[in-house]
Protein backbone atom coordinates (compact mmCIF):
# COMPACT_ATOMS: atom_id res chain seq x y z
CA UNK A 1 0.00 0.00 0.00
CA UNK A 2 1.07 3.53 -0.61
CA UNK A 3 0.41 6.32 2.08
CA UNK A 4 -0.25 10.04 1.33
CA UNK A 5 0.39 12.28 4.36
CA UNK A 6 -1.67 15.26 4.06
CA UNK A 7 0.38 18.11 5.73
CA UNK A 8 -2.01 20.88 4.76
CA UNK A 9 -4.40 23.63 6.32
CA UNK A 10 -4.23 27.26 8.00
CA UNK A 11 -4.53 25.85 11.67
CA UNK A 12 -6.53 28.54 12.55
CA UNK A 13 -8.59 26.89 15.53
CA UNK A 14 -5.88 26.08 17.32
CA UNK A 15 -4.64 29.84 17.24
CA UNK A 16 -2.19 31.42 18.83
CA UNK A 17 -0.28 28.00 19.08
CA UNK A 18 -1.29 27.00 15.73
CA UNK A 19 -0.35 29.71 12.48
CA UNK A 20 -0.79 29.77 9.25
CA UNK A 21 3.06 29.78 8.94
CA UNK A 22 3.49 27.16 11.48
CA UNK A 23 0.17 25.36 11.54
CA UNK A 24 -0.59 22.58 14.10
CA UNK A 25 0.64 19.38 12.26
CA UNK A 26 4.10 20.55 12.74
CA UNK A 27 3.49 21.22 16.60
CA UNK A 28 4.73 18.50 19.39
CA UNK A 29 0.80 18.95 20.76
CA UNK A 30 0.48 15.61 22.42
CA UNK A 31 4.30 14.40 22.71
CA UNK A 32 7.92 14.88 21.99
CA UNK A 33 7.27 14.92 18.55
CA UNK A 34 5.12 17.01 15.98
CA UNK A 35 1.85 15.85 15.10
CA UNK A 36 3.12 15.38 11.11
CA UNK A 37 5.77 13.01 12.86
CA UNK A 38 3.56 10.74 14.48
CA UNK A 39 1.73 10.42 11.32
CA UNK A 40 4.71 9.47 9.37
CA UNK A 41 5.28 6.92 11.71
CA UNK A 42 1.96 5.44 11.21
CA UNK A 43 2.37 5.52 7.93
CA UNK A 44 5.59 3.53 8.01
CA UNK A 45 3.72 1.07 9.59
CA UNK A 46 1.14 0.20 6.68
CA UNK A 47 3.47 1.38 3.87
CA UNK A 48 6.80 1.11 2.21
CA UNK A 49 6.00 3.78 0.04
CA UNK A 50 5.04 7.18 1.91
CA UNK A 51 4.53 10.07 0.36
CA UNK A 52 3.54 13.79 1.61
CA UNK A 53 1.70 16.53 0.42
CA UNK A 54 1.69 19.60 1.81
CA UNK A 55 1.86 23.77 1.07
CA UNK A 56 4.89 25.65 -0.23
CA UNK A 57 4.24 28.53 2.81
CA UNK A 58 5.70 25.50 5.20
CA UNK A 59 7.08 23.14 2.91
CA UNK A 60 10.44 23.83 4.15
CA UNK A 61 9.23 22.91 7.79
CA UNK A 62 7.73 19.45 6.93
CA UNK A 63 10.94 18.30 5.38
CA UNK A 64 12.96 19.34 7.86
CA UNK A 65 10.43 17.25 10.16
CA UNK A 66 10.57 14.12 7.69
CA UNK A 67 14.52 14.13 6.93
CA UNK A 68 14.95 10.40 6.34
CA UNK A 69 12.28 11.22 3.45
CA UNK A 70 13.34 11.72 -0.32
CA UNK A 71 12.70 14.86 -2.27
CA UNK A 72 10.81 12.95 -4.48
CA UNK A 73 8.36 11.94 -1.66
CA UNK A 74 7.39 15.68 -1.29
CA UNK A 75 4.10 16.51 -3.21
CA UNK A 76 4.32 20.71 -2.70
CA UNK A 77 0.82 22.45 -3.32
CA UNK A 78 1.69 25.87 -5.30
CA UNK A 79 -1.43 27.64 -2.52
CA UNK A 80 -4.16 26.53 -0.48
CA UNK A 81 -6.98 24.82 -3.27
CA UNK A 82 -8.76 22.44 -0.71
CA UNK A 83 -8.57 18.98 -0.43
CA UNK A 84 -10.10 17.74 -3.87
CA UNK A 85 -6.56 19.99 -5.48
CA UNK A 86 -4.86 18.11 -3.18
CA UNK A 87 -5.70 14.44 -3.47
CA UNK A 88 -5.09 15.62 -7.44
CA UNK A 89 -1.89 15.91 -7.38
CA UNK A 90 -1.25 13.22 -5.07
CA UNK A 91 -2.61 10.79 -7.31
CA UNK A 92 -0.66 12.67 -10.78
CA UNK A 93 2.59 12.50 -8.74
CA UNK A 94 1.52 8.16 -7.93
CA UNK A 95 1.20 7.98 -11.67
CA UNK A 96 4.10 9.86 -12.66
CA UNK A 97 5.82 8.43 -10.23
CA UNK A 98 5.36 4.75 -12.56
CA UNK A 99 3.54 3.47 -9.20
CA UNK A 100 1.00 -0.10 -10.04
CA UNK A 101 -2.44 1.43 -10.90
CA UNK A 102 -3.80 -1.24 -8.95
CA UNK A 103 -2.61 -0.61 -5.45
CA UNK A 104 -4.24 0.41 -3.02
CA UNK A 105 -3.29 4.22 -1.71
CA UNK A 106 -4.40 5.68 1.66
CA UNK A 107 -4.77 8.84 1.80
CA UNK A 108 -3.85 10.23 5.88
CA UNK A 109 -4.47 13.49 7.35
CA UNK A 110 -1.38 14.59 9.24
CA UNK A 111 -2.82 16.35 12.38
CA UNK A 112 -5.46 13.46 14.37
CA UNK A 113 -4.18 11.99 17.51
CA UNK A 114 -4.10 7.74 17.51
CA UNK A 115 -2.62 6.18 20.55
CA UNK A 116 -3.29 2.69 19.26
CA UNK A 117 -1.03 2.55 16.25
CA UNK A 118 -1.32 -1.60 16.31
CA UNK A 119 -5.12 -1.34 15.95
CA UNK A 120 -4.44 1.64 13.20
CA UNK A 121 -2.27 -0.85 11.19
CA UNK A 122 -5.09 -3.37 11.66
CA UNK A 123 -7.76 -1.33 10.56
CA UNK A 124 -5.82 -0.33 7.44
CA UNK A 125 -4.15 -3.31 6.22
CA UNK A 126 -8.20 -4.67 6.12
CA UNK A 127 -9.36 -1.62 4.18
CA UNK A 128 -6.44 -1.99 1.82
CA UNK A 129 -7.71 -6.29 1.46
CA UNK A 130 -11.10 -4.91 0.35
CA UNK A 131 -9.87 -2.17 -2.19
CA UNK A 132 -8.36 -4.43 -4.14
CA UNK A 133 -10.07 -6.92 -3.63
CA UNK A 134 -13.28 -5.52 -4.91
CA UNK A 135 -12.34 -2.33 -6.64
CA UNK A 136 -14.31 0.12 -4.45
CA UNK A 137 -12.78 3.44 -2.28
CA UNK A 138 -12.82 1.90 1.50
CA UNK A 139 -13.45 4.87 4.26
CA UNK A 140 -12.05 4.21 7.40
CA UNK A 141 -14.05 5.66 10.34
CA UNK A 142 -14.34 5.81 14.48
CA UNK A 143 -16.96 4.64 16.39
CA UNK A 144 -18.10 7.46 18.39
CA UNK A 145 -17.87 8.09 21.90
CA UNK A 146 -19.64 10.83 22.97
CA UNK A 147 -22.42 12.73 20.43
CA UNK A 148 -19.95 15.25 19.26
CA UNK A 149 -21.47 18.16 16.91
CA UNK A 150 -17.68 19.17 15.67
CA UNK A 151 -17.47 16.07 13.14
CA UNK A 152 -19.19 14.78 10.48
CA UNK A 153 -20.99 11.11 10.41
CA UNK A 154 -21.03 8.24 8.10
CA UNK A 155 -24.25 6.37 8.12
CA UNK A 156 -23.89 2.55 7.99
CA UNK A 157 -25.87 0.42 5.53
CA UNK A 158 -25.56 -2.77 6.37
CA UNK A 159 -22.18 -5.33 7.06
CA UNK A 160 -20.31 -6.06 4.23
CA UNK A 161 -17.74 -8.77 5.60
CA UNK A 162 -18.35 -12.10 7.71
CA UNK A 163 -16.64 -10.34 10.50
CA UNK A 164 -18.87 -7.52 10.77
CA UNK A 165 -16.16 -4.85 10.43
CA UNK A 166 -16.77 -3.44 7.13
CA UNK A 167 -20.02 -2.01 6.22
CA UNK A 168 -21.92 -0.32 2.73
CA UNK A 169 -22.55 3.12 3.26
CA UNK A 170 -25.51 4.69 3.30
CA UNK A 171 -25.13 8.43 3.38
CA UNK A 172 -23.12 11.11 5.17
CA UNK A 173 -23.90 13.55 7.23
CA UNK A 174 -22.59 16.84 8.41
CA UNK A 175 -21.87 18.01 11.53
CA UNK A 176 -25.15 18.21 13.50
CA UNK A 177 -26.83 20.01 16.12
CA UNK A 178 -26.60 18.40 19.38
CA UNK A 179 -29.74 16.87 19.35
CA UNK A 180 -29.23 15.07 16.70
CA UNK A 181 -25.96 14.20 17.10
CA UNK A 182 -27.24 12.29 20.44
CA UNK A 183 -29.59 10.43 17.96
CA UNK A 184 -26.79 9.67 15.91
CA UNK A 185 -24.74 8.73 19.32
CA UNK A 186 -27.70 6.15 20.39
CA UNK A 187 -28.63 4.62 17.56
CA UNK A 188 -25.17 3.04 16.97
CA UNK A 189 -25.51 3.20 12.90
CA UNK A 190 -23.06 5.76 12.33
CA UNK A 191 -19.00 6.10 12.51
CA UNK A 192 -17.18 9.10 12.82
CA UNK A 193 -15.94 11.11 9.00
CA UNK A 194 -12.16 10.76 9.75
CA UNK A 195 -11.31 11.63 6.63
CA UNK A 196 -9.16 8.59 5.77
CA UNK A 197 -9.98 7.06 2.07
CA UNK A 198 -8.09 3.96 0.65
CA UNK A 199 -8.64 2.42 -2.67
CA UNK A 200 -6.09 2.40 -5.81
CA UNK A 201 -5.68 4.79 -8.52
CA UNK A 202 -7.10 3.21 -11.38
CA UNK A 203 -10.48 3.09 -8.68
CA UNK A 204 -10.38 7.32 -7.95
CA UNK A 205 -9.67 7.46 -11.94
CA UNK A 206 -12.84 5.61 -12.81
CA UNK A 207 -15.12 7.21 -9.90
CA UNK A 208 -13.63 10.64 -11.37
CA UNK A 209 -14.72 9.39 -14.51
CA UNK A 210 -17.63 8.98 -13.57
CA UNK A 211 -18.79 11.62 -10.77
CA UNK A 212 -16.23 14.16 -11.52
CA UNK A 213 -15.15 14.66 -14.44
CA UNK A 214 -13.79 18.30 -13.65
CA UNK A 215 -11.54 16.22 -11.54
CA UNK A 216 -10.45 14.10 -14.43
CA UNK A 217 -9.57 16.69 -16.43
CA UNK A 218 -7.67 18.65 -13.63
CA UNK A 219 -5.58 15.48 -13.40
CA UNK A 220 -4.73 15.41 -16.96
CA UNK A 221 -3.82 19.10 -16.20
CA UNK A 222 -1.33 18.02 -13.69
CA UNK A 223 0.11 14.98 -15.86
CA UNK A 224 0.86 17.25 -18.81
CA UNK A 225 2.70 19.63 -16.63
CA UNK A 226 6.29 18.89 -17.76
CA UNK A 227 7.95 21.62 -15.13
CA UNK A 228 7.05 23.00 -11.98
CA UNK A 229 6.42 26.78 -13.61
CA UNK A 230 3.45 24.59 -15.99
CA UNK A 231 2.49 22.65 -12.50
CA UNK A 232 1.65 25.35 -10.48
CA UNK A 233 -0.18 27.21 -13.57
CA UNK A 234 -2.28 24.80 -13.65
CA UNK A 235 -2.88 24.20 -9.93
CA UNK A 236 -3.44 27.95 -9.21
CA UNK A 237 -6.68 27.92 -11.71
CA UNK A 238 -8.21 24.68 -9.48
CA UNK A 239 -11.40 25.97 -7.48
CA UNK A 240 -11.17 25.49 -3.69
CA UNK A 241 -13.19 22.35 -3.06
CA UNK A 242 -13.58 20.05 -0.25
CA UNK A 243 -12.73 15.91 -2.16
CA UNK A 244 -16.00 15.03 0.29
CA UNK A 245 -18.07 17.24 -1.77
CA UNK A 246 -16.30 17.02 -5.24
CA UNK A 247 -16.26 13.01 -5.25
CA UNK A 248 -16.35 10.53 -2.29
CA UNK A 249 -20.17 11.67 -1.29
CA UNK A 250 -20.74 11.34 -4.88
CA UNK A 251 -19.65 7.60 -5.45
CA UNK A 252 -22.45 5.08 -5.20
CA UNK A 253 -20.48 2.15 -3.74
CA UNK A 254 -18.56 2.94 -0.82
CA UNK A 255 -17.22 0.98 1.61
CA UNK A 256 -16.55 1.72 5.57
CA UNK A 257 -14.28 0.00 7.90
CA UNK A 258 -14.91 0.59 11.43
CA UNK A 259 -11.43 1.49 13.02
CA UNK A 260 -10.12 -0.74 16.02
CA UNK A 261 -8.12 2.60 17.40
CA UNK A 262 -8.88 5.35 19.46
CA UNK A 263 -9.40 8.38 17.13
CA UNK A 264 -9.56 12.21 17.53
CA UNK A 265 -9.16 14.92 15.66
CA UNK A 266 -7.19 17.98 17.51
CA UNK A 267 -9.75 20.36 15.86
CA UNK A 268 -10.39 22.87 19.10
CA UNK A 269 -8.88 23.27 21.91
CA UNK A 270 -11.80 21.02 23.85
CA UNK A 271 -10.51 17.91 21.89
CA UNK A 272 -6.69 18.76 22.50
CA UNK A 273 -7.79 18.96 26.30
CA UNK A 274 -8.97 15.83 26.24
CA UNK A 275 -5.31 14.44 24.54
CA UNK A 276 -2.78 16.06 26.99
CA UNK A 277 -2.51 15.22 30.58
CA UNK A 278 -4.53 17.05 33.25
CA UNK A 279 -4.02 17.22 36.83
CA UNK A 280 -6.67 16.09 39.92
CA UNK A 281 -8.49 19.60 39.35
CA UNK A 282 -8.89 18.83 35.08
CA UNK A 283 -6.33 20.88 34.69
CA UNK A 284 -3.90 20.91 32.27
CA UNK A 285 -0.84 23.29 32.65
CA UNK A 286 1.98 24.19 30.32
CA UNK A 287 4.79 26.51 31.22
CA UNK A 288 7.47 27.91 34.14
CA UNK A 289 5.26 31.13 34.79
CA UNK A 290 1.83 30.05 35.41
CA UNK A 291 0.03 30.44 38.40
CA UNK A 292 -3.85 29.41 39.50
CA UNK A 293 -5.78 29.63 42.48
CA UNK A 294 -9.22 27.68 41.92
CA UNK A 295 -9.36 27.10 38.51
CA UNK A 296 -11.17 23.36 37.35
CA UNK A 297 -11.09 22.05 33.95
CA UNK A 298 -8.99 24.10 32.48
CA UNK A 299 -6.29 24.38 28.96
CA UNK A 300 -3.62 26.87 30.34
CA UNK A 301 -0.05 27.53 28.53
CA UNK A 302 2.11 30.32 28.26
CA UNK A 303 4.92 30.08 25.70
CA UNK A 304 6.99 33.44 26.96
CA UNK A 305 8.69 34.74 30.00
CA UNK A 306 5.90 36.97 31.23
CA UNK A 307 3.92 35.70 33.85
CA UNK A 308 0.22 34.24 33.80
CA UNK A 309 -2.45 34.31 36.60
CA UNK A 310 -5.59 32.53 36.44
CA UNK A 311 -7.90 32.90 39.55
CA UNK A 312 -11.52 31.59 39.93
CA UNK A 313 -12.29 30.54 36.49
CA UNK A 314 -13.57 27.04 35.62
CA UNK A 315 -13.74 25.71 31.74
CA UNK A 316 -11.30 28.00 30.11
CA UNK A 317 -8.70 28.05 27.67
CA UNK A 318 -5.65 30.59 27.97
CA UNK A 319 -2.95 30.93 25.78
CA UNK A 320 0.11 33.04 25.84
CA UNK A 321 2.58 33.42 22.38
CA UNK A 322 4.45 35.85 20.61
CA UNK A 323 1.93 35.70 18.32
CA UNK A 324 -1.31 36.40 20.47
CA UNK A 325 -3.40 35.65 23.76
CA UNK A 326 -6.70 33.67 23.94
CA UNK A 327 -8.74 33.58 26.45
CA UNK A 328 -12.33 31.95 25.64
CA UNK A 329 -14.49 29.19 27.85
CA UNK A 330 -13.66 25.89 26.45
CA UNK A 331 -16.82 25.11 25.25
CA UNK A 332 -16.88 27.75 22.73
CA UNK A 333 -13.52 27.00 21.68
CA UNK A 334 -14.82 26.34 17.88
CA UNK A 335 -15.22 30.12 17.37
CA UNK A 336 -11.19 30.62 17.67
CA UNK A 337 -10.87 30.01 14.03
CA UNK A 338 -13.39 32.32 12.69
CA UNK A 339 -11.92 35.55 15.37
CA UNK A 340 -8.49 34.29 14.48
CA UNK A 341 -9.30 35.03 10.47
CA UNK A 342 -10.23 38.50 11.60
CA UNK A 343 -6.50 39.62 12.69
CA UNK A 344 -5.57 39.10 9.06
CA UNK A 345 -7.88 41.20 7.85
């Protein structure tokens, strides 16, 4: 199986530790090492063949993170096009590359926290059995724990294997009120959207083919493009589209397996609580110069020399970096990307 890394996005809501210069994939978040790093190392662990895409603002960063990587293995997106651009010219540089058509690719987002890396390798090496196996894109999603309204669902349609861990899918859903995220929760017929995708090229060329055919012809774009002057021509006239909306949702026959690891993705600051240690109080503390005096359930760091108090506050997030302070309850947390996007204006 080959793996594509996807290093990408603005990391905006994770801001101020997360830039759009130095967004959160290459930040050690959860460990000793970056986010991107951790992926790479789950990658190695389904694939000899790895392979990473990510933006020429912090290009430079992610191969410094991923020495022991080739050149070659380096997929650089000319500017932010969204993900359908992106899983583009992954699969153009698989086919330029003189990689077999028929297998399997996996397609990884670089910034989700997995603990479980044995039951990740599980998962995959079964979704990668049934892509080529039976021709069809394979999703890979999380069972949920909790009726979380930041993700999307995959509704199940029925068990496709013996074993009862791979399932048709029915439909997708976005990310839903509460309510009926709870439903969703209960009812036990739908998986978490990770965002993972596996299936080989010759199966994303014919579902192009088929339900895209702007994508097809983008690729061709890309193939064509003899030099990186032609490549990046063409990539800059790409619309900005998600690959949920431009294909997968489109595609008729989709397969789900329904991962054996613990999943999350470090989207807000309420799900990277929930990855980093805490002490007795809920708190989690980062930094020489903190202080608090009855403060529960908390997300506190400072990243400079300046001191930070927090007194009486329970449910907060508080940041300190050169590059701004936060201070928002946790539970709102989701609205630090959209008041991030204002300083830039």
């Amino acid at each position: 199986m080959i793996s594509i890394i996807i290093a990408g996005g603005s990391g905006t809501r994770l801001w101020p530790l997360s830039t759009p210069d130095y967004p959160k994939h290459l930040l050690k978040l959860t460990g000793s090492r970056s986010l991107v790093c951790y992926a790479y190392e789950r990658a190695k662990k389904i694939s000899d063949t790895v392979l990473v895409l990510t933006e020429a603002g912090h290009a430079d960063h992610v191969k410094e993170a991923l020495k022991e990587l080739p050149e070659e293995a380096f997929i650089i997106e000319p500017a932010r096009r969204g993900t359908a651009s992106c899983i583009i010219a992954a699969l153009a540089q698989v086919k330029k590359m003189g990689l077999p058509a028929d297998e399997p690719i996996a397609f990884l987002p670089a910034d989700h926290y997995v603990r479980d890396t044995a039951g990740f390798a599980r998962s995959f090496k079964l979704a990668e059995t049934v892509a080529k196996k039976d021709g069809r894109i394979v999703l890979v999603g999380a069972e949920p724990t909790y009726p979380a309204t930041g993700f999307g669902y995959i509704q199940k349609n029925g068990i496709f294997d013996e074993k009862g861990s791979v399932f048709e899918v029915h439909s997708f859903k976005e990310k839903p009120e509460y309510t009926v995220a709870n439903k969703y929760f209960k009812s036990g017929d739908y998986l978490w959207n990770c965002g993972y995708f596996v299936g080989t090229l010759q199966t994303f060329l014919n579902a192009m083919e088929q339900h895209a055919p702007v994508l097809m012809d983008e690729y061709g774009l890309l193939l064509k493009a003899a030099t990186p002057k032609a490549f990046t021509e063409a990539y800059l006239g790409f619309e900005n589209n998600s690959i949920d909306y431009a294909l997968i949702e489109k595609v008729d026959d989709l397969l789900v397996v329904q991962a054996s690891f613990d999943w999350m993705d470090l989207g807000s600051y309420t799900d990277l609580h929930k990855a980093v240690d805490s002490d007795e109080f809920g708190n989690h503390v980062h930094g020489e110069t903190v202080q608090l005096e009855n403060v529960e359930n908390s997300f506190v760091q400072n990243h400079e020399e300046k001191p930070v108090a927090v007194i009486g506050l329970d449910n907060v997030v508080v940041v300190n970096t050169k590059d701004g302070i936060l201070v928002a309850r946790k539970d709102l947390a989701q609205h630090v990307g959209e008041v991030s996007k204002r300083f830039k204006k």
